[in-house]
C-alpha atoms as a PDB file:
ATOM      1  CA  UNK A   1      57.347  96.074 132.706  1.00  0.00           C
ATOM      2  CA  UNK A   2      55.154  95.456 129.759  1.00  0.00           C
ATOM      3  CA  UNK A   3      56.307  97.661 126.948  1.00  0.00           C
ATOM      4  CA  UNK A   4      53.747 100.108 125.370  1.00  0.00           C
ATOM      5  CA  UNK A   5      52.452  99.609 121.830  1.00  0.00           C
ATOM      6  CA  UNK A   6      54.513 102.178 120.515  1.00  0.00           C
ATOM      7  CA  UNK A   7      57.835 100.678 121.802  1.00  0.00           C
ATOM      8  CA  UNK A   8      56.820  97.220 120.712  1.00  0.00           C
ATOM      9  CA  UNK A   9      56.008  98.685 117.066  1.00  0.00           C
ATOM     10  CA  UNK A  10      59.675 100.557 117.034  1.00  0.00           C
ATOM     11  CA  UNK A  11      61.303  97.455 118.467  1.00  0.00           C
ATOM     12  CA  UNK A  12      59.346  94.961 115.777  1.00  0.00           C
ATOM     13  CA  UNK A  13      60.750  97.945 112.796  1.00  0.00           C
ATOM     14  CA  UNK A  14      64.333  97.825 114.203  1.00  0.00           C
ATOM     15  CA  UNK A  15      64.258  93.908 114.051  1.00  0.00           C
ATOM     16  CA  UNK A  16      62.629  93.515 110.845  1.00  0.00           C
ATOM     17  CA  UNK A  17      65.520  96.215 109.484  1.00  0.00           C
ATOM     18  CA  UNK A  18      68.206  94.045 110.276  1.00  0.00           C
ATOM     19  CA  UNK A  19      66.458  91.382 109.149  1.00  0.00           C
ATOM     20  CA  UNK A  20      66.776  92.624 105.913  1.00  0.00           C
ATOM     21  CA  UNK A  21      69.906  94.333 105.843  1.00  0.00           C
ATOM     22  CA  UNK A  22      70.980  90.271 106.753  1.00  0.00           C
ATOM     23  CA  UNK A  23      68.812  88.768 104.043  1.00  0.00           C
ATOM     24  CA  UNK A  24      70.316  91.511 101.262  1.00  0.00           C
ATOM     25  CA  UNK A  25      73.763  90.422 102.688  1.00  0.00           C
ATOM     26  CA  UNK A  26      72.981  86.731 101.623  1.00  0.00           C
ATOM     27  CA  UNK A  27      71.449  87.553  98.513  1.00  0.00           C
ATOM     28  CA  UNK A  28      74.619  89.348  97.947  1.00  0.00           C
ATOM     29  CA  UNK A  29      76.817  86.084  98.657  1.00  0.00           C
ATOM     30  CA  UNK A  30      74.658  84.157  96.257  1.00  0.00           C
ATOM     31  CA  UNK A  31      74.988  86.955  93.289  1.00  0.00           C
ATOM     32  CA  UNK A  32      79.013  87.799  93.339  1.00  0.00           C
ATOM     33  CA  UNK A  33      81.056  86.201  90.536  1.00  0.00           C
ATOM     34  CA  UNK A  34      83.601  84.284  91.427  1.00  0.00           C
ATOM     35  CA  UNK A  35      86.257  85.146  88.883  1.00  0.00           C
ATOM     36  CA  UNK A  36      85.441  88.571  89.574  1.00  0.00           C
ATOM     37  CA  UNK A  37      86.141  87.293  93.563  1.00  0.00           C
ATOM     38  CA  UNK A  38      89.265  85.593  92.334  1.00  0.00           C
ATOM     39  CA  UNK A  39      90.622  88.046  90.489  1.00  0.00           C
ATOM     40  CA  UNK A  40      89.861  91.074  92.688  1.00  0.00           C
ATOM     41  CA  UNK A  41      91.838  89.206  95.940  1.00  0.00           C
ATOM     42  CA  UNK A  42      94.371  88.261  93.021  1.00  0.00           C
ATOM     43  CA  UNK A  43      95.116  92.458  92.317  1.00  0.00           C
ATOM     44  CA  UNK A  44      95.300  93.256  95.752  1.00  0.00           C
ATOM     45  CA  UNK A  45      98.009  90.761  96.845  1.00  0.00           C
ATOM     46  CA  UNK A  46      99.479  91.349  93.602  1.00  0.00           C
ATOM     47  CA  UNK A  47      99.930  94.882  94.323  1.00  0.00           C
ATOM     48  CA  UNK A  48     103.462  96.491  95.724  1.00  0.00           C
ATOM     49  CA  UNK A  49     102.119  99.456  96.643  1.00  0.00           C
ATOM     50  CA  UNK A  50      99.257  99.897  98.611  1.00  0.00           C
ATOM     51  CA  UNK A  51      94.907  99.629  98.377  1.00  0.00           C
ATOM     52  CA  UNK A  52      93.692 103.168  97.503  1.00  0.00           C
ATOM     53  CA  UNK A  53      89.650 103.135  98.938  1.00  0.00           C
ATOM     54  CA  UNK A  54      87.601 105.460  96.563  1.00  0.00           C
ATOM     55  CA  UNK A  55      83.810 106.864  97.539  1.00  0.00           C
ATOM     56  CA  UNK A  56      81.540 109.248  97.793  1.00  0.00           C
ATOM     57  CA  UNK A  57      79.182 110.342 101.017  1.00  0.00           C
ATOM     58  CA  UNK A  58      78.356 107.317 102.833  1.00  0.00           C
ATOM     59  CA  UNK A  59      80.687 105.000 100.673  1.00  0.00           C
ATOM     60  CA  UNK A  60      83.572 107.523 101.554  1.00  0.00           C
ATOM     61  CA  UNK A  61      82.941 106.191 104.745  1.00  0.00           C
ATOM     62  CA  UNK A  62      82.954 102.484 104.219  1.00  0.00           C
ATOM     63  CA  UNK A  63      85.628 103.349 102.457  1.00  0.00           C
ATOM     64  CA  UNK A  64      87.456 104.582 105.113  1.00  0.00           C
ATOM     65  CA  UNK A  65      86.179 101.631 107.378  1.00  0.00           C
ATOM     66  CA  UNK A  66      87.899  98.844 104.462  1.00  0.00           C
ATOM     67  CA  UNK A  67      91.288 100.897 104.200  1.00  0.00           C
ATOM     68  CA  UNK A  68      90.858 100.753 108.245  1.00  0.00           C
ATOM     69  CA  UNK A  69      90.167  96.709 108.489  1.00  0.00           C
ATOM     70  CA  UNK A  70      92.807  95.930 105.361  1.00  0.00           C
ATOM     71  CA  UNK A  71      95.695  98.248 107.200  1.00  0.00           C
ATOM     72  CA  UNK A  72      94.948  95.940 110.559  1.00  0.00           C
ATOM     73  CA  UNK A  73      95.167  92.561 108.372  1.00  0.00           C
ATOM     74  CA  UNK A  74      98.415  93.277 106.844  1.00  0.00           C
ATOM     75  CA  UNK A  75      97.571  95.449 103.793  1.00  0.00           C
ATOM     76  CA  UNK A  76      98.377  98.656 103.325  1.00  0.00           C
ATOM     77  CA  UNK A  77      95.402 101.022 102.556  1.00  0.00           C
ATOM     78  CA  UNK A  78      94.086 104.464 102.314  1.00  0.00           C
ATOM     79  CA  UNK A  79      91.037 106.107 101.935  1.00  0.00           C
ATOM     80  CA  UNK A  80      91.127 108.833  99.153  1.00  0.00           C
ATOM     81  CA  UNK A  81      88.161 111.501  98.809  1.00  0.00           C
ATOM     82  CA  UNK A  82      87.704 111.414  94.581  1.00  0.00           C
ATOM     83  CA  UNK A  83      87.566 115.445  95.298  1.00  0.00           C
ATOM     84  CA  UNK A  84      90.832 115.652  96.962  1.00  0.00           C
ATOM     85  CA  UNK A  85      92.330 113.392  94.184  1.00  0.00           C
ATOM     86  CA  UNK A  86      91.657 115.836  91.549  1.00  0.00           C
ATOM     87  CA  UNK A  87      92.936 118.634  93.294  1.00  0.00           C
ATOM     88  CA  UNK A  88      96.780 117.131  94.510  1.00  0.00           C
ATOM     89  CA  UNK A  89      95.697 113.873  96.555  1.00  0.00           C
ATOM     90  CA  UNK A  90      96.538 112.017  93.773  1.00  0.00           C
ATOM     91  CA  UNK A  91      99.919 112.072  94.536  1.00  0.00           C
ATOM     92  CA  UNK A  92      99.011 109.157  96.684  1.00  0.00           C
ATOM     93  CA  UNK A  93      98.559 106.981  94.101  1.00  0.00           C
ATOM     94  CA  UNK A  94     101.077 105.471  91.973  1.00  0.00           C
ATOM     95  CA  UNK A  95     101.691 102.600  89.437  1.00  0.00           C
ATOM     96  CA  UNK A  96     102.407  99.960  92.071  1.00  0.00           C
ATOM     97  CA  UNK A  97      99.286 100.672  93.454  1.00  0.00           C
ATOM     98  CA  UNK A  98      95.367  98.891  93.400  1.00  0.00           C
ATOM     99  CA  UNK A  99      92.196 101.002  93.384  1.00  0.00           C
ATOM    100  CA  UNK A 100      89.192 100.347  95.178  1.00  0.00           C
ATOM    101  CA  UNK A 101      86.255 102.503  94.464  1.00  0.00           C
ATOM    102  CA  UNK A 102      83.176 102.283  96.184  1.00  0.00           C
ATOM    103  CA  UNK A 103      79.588 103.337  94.482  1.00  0.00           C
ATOM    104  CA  UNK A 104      76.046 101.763  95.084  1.00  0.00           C
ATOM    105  CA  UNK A 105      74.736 103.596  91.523  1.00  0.00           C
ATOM    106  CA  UNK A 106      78.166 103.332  89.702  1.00  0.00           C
ATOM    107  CA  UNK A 107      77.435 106.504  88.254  1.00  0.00           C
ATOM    108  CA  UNK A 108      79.188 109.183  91.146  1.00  0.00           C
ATOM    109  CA  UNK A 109      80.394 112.370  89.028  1.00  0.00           C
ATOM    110  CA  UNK A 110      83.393 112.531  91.467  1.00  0.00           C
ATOM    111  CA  UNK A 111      84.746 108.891  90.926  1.00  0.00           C
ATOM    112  CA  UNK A 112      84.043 108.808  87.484  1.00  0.00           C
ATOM    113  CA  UNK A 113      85.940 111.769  86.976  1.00  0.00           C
ATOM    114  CA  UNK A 114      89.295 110.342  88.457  1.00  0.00           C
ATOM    115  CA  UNK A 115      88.885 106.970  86.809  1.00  0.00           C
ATOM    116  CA  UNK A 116      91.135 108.509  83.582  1.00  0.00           C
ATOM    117  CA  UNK A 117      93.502 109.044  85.552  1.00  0.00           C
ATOM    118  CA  UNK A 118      93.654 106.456  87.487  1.00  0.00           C
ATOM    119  CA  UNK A 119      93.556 103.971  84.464  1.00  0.00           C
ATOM    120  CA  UNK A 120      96.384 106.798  82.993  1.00  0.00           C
ATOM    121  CA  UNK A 121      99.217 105.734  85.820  1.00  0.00           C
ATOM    122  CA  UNK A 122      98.520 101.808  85.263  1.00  0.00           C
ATOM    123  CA  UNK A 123      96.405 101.353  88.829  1.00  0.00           C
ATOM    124  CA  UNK A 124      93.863  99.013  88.495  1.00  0.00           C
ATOM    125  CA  UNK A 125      90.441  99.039  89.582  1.00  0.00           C
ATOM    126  CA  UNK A 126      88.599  96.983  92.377  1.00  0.00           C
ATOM    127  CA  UNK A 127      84.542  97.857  92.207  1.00  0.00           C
ATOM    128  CA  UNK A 128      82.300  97.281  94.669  1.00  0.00           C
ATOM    129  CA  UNK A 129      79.211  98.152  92.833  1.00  0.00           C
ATOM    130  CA  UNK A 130      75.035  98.573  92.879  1.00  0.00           C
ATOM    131  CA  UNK A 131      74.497  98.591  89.097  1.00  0.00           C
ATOM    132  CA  UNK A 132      76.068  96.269  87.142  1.00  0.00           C
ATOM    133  CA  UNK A 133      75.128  98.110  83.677  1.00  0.00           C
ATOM    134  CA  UNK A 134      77.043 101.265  85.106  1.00  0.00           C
ATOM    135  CA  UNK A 135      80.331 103.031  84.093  1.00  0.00           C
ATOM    136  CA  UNK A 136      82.421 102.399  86.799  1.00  0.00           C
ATOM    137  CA  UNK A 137      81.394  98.512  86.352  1.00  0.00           C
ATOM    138  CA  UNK A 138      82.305  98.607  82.772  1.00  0.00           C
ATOM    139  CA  UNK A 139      85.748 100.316  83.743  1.00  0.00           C
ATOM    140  CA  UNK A 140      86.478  98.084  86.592  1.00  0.00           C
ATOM    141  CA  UNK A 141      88.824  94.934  86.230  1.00  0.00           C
ATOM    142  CA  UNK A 142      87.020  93.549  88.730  1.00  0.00           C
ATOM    143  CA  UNK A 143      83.657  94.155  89.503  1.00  0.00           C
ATOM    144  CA  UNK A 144      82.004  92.990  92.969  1.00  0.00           C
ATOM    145  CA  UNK A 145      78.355  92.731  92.942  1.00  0.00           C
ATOM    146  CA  UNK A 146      76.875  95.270  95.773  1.00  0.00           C
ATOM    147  CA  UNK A 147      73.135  95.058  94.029  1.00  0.00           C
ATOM    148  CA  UNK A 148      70.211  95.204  96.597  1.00  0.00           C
ATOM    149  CA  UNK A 149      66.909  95.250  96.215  1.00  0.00           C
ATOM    150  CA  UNK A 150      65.681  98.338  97.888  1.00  0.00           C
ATOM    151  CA  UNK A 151      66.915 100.288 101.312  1.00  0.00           C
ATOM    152  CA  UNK A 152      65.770  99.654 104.336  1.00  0.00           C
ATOM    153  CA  UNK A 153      63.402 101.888 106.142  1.00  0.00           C
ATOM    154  CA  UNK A 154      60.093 103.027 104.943  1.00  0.00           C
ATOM    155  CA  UNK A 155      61.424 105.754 102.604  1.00  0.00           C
ATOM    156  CA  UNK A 156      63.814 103.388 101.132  1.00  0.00           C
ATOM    157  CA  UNK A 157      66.176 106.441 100.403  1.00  0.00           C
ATOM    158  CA  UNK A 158      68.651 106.578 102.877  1.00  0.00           C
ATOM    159  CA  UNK A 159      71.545 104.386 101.705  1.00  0.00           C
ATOM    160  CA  UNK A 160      72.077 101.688 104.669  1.00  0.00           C
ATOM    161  CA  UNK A 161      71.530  98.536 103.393  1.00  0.00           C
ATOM    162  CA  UNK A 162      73.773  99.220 100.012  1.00  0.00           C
ATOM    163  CA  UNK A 163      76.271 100.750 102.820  1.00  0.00           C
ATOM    164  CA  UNK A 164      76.316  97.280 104.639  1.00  0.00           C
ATOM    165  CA  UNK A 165      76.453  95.171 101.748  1.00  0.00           C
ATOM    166  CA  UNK A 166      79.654  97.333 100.273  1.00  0.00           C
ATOM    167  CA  UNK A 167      80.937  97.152 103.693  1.00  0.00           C
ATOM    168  CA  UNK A 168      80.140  93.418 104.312  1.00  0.00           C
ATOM    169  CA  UNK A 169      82.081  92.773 100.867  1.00  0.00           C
ATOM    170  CA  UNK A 170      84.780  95.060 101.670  1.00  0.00           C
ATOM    171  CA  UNK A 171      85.596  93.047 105.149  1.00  0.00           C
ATOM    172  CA  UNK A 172      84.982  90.009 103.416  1.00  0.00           C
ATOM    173  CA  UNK A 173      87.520  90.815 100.346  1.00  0.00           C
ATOM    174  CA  UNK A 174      90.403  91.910 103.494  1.00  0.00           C
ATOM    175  CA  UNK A 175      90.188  88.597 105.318  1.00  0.00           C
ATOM    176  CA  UNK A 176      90.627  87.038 101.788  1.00  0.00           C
ATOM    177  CA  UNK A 177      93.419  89.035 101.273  1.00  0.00           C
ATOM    178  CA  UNK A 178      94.673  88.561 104.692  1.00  0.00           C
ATOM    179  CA  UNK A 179      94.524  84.800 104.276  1.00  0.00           C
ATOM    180  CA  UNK A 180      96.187  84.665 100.818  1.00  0.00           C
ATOM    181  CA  UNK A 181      98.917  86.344 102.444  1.00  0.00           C
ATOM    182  CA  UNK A 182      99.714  83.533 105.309  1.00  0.00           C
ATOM    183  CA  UNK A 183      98.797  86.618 107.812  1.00  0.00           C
ATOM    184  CA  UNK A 184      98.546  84.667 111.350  1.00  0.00           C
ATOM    185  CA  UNK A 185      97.918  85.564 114.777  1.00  0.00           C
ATOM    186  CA  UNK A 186     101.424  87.103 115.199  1.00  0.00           C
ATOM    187  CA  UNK A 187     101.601  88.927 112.316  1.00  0.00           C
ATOM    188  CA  UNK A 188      97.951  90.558 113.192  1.00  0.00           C
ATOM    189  CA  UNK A 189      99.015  91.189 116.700  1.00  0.00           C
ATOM    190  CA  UNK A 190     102.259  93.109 115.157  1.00  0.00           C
ATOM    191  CA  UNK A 191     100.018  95.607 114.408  1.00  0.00           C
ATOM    192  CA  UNK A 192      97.198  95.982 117.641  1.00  0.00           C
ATOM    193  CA  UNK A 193      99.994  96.012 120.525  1.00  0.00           C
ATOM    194  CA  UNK A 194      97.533  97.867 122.827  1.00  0.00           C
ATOM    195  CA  UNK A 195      94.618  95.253 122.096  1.00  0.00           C
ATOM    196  CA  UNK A 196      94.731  92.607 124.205  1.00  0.00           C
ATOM    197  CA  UNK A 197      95.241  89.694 121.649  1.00  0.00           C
ATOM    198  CA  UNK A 198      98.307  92.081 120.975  1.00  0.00           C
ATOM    199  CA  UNK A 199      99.184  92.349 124.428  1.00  0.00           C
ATOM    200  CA  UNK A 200      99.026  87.727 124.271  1.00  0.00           C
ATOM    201  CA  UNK A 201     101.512  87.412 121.558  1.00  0.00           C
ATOM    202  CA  UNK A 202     104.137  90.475 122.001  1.00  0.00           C
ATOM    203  CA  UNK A 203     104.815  91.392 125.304  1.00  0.00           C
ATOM    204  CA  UNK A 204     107.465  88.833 126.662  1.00  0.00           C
ATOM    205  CA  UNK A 205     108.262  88.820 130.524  1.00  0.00           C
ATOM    206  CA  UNK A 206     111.624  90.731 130.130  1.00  0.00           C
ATOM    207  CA  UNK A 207     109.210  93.922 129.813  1.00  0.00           C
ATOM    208  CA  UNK A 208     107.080  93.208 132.985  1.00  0.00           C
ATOM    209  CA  UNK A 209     110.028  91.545 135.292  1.00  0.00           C
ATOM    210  CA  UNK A 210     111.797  93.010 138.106  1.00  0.00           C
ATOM    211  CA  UNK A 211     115.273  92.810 137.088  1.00  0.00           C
ATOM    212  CA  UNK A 212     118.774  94.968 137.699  1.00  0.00           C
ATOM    213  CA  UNK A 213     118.362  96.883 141.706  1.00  0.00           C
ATOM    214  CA  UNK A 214     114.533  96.001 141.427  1.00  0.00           C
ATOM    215  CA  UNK A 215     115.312  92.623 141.557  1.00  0.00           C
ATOM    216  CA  UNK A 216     115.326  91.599 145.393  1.00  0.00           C
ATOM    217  CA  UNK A 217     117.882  89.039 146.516  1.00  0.00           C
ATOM    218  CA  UNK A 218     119.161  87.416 149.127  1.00  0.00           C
ATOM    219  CA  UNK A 219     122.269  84.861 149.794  1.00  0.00           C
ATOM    220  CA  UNK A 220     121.466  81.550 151.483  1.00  0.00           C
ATOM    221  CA  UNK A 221     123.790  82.225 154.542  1.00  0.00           C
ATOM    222  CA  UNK A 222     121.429  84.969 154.858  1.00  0.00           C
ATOM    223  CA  UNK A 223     119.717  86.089 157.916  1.00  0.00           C
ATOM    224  CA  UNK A 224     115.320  85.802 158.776  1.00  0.00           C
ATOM    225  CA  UNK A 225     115.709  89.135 159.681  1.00  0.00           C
ATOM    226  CA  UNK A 226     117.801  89.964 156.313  1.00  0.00           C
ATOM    227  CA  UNK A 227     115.363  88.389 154.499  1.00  0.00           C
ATOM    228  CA  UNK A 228     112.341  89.999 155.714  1.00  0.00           C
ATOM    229  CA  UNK A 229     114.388  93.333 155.066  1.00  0.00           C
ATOM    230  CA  UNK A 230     114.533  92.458 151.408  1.00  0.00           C
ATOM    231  CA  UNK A 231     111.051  91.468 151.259  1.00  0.00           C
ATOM    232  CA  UNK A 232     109.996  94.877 152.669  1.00  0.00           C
ATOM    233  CA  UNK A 233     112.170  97.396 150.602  1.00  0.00           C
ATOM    234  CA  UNK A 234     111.075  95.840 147.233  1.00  0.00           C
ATOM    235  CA  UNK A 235     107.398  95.226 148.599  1.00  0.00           C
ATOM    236  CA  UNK A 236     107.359  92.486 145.777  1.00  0.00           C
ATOM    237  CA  UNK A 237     106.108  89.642 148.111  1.00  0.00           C
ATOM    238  CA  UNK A 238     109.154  87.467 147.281  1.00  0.00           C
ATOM    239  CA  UNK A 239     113.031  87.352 147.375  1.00  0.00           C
ATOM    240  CA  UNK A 240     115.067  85.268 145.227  1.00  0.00           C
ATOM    241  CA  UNK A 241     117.903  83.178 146.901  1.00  0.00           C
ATOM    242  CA  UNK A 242     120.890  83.355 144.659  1.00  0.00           C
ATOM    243  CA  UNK A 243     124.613  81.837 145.107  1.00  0.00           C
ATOM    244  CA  UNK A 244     127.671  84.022 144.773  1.00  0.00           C
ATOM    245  CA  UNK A 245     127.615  83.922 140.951  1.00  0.00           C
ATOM    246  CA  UNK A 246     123.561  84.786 140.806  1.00  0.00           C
ATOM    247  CA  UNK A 247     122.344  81.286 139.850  1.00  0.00           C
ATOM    248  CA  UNK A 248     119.225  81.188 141.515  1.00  0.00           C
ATOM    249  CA  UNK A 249     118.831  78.458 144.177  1.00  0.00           C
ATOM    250  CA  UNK A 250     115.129  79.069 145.780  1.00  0.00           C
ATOM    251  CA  UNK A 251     112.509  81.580 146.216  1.00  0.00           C
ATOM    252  CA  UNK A 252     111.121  83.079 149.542  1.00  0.00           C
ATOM    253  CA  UNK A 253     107.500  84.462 149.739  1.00  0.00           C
ATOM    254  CA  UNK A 254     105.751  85.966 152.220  1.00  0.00           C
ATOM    255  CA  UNK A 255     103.887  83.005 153.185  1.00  0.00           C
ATOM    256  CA  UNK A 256     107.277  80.845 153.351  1.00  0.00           C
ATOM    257  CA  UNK A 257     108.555  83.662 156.316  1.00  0.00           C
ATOM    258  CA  UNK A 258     105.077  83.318 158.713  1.00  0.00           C
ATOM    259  CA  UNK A 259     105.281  79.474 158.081  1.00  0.00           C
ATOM    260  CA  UNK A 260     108.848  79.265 158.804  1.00  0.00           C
ATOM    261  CA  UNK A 261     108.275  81.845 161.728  1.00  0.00           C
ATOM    262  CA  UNK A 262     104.871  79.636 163.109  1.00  0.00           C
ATOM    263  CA  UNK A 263     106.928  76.192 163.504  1.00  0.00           C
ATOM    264  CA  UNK A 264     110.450  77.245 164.488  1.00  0.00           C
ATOM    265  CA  UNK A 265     111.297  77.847 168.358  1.00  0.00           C
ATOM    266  CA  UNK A 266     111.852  81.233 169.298  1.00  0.00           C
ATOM    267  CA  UNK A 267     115.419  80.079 171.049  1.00  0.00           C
ATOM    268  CA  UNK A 268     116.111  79.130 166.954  1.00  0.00           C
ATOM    269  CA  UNK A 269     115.362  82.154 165.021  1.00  0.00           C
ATOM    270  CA  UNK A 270     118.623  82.966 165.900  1.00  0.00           C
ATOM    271  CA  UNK A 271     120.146  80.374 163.599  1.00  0.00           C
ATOM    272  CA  UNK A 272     117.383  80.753 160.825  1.00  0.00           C
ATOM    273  CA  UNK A 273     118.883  81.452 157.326  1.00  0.00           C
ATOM    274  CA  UNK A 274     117.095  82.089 153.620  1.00  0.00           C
ATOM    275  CA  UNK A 275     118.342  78.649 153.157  1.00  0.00           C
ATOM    276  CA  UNK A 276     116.446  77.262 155.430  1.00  0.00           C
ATOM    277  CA  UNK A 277     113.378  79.002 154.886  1.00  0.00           C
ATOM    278  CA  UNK A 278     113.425  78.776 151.018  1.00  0.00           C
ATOM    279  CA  UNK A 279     111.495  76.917 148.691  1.00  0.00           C
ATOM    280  CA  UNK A 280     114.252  74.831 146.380  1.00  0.00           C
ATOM    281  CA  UNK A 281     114.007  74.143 142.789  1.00  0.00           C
ATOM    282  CA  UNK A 282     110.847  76.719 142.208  1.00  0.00           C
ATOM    283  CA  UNK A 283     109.363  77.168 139.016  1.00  0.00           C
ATOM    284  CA  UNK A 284     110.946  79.709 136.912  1.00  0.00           C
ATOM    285  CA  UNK A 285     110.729  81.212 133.296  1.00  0.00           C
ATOM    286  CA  UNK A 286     112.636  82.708 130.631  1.00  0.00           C
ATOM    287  CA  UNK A 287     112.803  86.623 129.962  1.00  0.00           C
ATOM    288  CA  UNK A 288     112.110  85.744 126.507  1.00  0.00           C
ATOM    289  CA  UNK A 289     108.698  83.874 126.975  1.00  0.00           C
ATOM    290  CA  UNK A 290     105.522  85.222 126.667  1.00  0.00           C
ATOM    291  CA  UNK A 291     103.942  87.254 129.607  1.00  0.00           C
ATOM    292  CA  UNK A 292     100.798  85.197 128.625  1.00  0.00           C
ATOM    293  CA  UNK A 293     103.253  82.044 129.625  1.00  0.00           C
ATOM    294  CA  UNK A 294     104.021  83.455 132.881  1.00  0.00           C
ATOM    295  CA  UNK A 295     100.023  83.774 133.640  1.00  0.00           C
ATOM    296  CA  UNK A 296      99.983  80.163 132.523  1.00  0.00           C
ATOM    297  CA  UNK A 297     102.640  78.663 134.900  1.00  0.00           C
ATOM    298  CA  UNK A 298     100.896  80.679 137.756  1.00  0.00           C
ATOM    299  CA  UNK A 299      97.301  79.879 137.447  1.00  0.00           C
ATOM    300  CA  UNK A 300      96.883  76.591 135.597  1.00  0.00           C
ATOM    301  CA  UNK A 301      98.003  74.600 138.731  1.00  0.00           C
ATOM    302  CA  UNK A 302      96.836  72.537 141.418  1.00  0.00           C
ATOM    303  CA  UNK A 303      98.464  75.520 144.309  1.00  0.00           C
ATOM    304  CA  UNK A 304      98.431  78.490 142.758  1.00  0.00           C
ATOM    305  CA  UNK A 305     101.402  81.026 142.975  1.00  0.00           C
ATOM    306  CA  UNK A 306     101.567  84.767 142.654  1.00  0.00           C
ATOM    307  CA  UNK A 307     105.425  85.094 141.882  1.00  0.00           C
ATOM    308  CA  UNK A 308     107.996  83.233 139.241  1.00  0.00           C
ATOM    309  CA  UNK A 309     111.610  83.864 139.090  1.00  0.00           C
ATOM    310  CA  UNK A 310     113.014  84.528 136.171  1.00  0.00           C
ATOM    311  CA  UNK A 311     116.623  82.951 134.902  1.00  0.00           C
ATOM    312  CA  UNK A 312     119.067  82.816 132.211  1.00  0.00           C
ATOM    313  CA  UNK A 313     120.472  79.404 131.936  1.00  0.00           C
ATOM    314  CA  UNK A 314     120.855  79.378 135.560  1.00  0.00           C
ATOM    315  CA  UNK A 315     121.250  82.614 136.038  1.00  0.00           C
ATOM    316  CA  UNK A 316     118.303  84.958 138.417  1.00  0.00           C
ATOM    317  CA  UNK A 317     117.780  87.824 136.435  1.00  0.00           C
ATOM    318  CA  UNK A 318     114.530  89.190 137.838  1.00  0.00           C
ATOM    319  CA  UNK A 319     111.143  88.120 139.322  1.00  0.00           C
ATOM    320  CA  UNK A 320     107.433  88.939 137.436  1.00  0.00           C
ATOM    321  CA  UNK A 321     104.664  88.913 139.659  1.00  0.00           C
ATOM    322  CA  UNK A 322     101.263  87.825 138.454  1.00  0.00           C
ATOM    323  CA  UNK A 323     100.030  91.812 139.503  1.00  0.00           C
ATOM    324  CA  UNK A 324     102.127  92.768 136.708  1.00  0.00           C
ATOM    325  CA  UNK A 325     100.696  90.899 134.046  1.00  0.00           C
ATOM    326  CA  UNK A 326      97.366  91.945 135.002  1.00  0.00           C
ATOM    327  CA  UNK A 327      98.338  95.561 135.249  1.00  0.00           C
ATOM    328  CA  UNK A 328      98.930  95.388 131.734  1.00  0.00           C
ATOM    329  CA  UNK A 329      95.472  93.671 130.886  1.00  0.00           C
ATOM    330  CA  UNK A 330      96.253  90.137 130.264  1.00  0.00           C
END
């Protein structure tokens, strides 16, 4: 469907909009200082306390969106409304801590009010700032260029394109930070174990396995029809055949019973044991290794499997299923 001149005209404003909010970001890359950079990553890691975010209105809420992204990363960080400060949330702030206040015009009554006191109990001050010729700027110990050139929209009123340069400096400063501080993969995952990168690099296949009663079993001298009693109370799709002291010794799936079943005689099912139906010397992991690993050792294979024992040493402790992992969205 050919779109009507009306859409075509909204969708050529909303392109030329981000357009711009882009170009104003680049601009802004050009324009900051690097000793102010330097320094202002420099206070932040320096700091034993914590990243207080400071702002007004909209950049109250970038605010909250940097104290968000620098909490994730490995920094600790709040978002403080200036308001609230001056009437008893300034008990959240202390010596060991570094401020970050927020202000395309530099000139917010509310910020300014709190900088005394902030500048009083030793914290010093991160600006991410419009107007370099304003008082926060001169108060700041580090001052991070936020200047645009006008807003975008027709009006050029409503702040957005200060609000994504402040926030595009913000994010930019925390993965500074983050980097500075040797945060890796691990460390970031510590803190997003419901996210599926999380989910990658903390949960280990002791917390998916089958282990303890859950953990079906069978001896070798066992019988086909034992066997495909184990293999129906668990409802796993496999068995483990272990020796008297639980060392593991094979595996028997589903599919290894119906093959077993298709080429022995009837007259021999008689004398048909787990040992003779098992597969030997399967593939097996750790409980301590990743679920992620477990995935691997399934899938990246010429046959692909569904079910890994897991041992100790030599020791069956459980089975994992490749179901399980993906229940839990890896």
């Amino acid at each position: 469907m050919t779109p009507s001149s009306a859409e075509t005209t909204a969708f050529q404003q909303v392109v030329e909009l981000l357009r711009s909010e882009a170009k104003a970001i680049e601009e802004c890359a050009a324009r900051l200082n690097p000793v102010d950079v330097e320094r202002a990553v420099s206070l932040i890691c320096a700091a034993k306390g914590k990243v207080v975010a400071l702002g007004v209105g909209k950049s109250g809420i970038i605010a909250q969106k940097i104290a968000a992204t620098m909490t994730s990363t490995g920094t600790q960080a709040v978002a403080v409304h200036p308001t609230d400060a001056m009437h008893g949330d300034l008990g959240y702030v202390s010596s060991n801590d570094v401020a970050l206040a927020i202000s395309n015009s530099g000139e917010t009554d509310e910020l300014l009010a709190l900088l005394p006191h902030l500048k009083h109990r030793g914290v010093p001050i991160v600006a991410i700032v419009g107007n370099l010729k304003s008082t926060l700027a001169r108060k700041a110990d580090a001052v991070l260029n936020a200047t645009i050139q006008k807003e975008a929209g027709y009006l050029n009123l409503a702040p957005t394109t200060s609000a994504s340069v402040a926030l595009a400096i913000g994010d930019a400063i925390a993965m500074a930070v983050m980097r500075a501080k040797g945060i890796n993969a691990e460390d970031f995952a510590i803190n997003h174990p419901a996210g599926r990168l999380g989910k990658r690099l903390t949960l280990r296949v002791e917390d998916l396995m089958h282990s303890g009663r859950d953990n079906p079993t069978v001896s070798p001298a066992s019988s086909w029809i034992e066997v495909i009693g184990a293999l129906t109370e668990k409802s796993l799709g496999a068995v483990n055949v272990v020796d008297g002291d639980g060392n593991l010794l094979g595996i028997i799936t589903d599919g290894d019973v119906r093959r077993t079943v298709q080429r022995v005689k009837p007259a021999d099912l008689e004398r048909l044991t787990a040992e003779k139906m098992m597969t030997r010397n399967p593939i097996t992991i750790a409980p301590e290794r990743l679920a992620v690993e477990a995935l691997d050792l399934m899938e990246n294979r010429p046959s692909q499997i569904s079910v890994l024992p897991v041992v100790s040493g030599k020791k069956c402790v459980g089975l994992i299923r490749i179901h399980d992992i993906a229940r839990r969205g890896l």
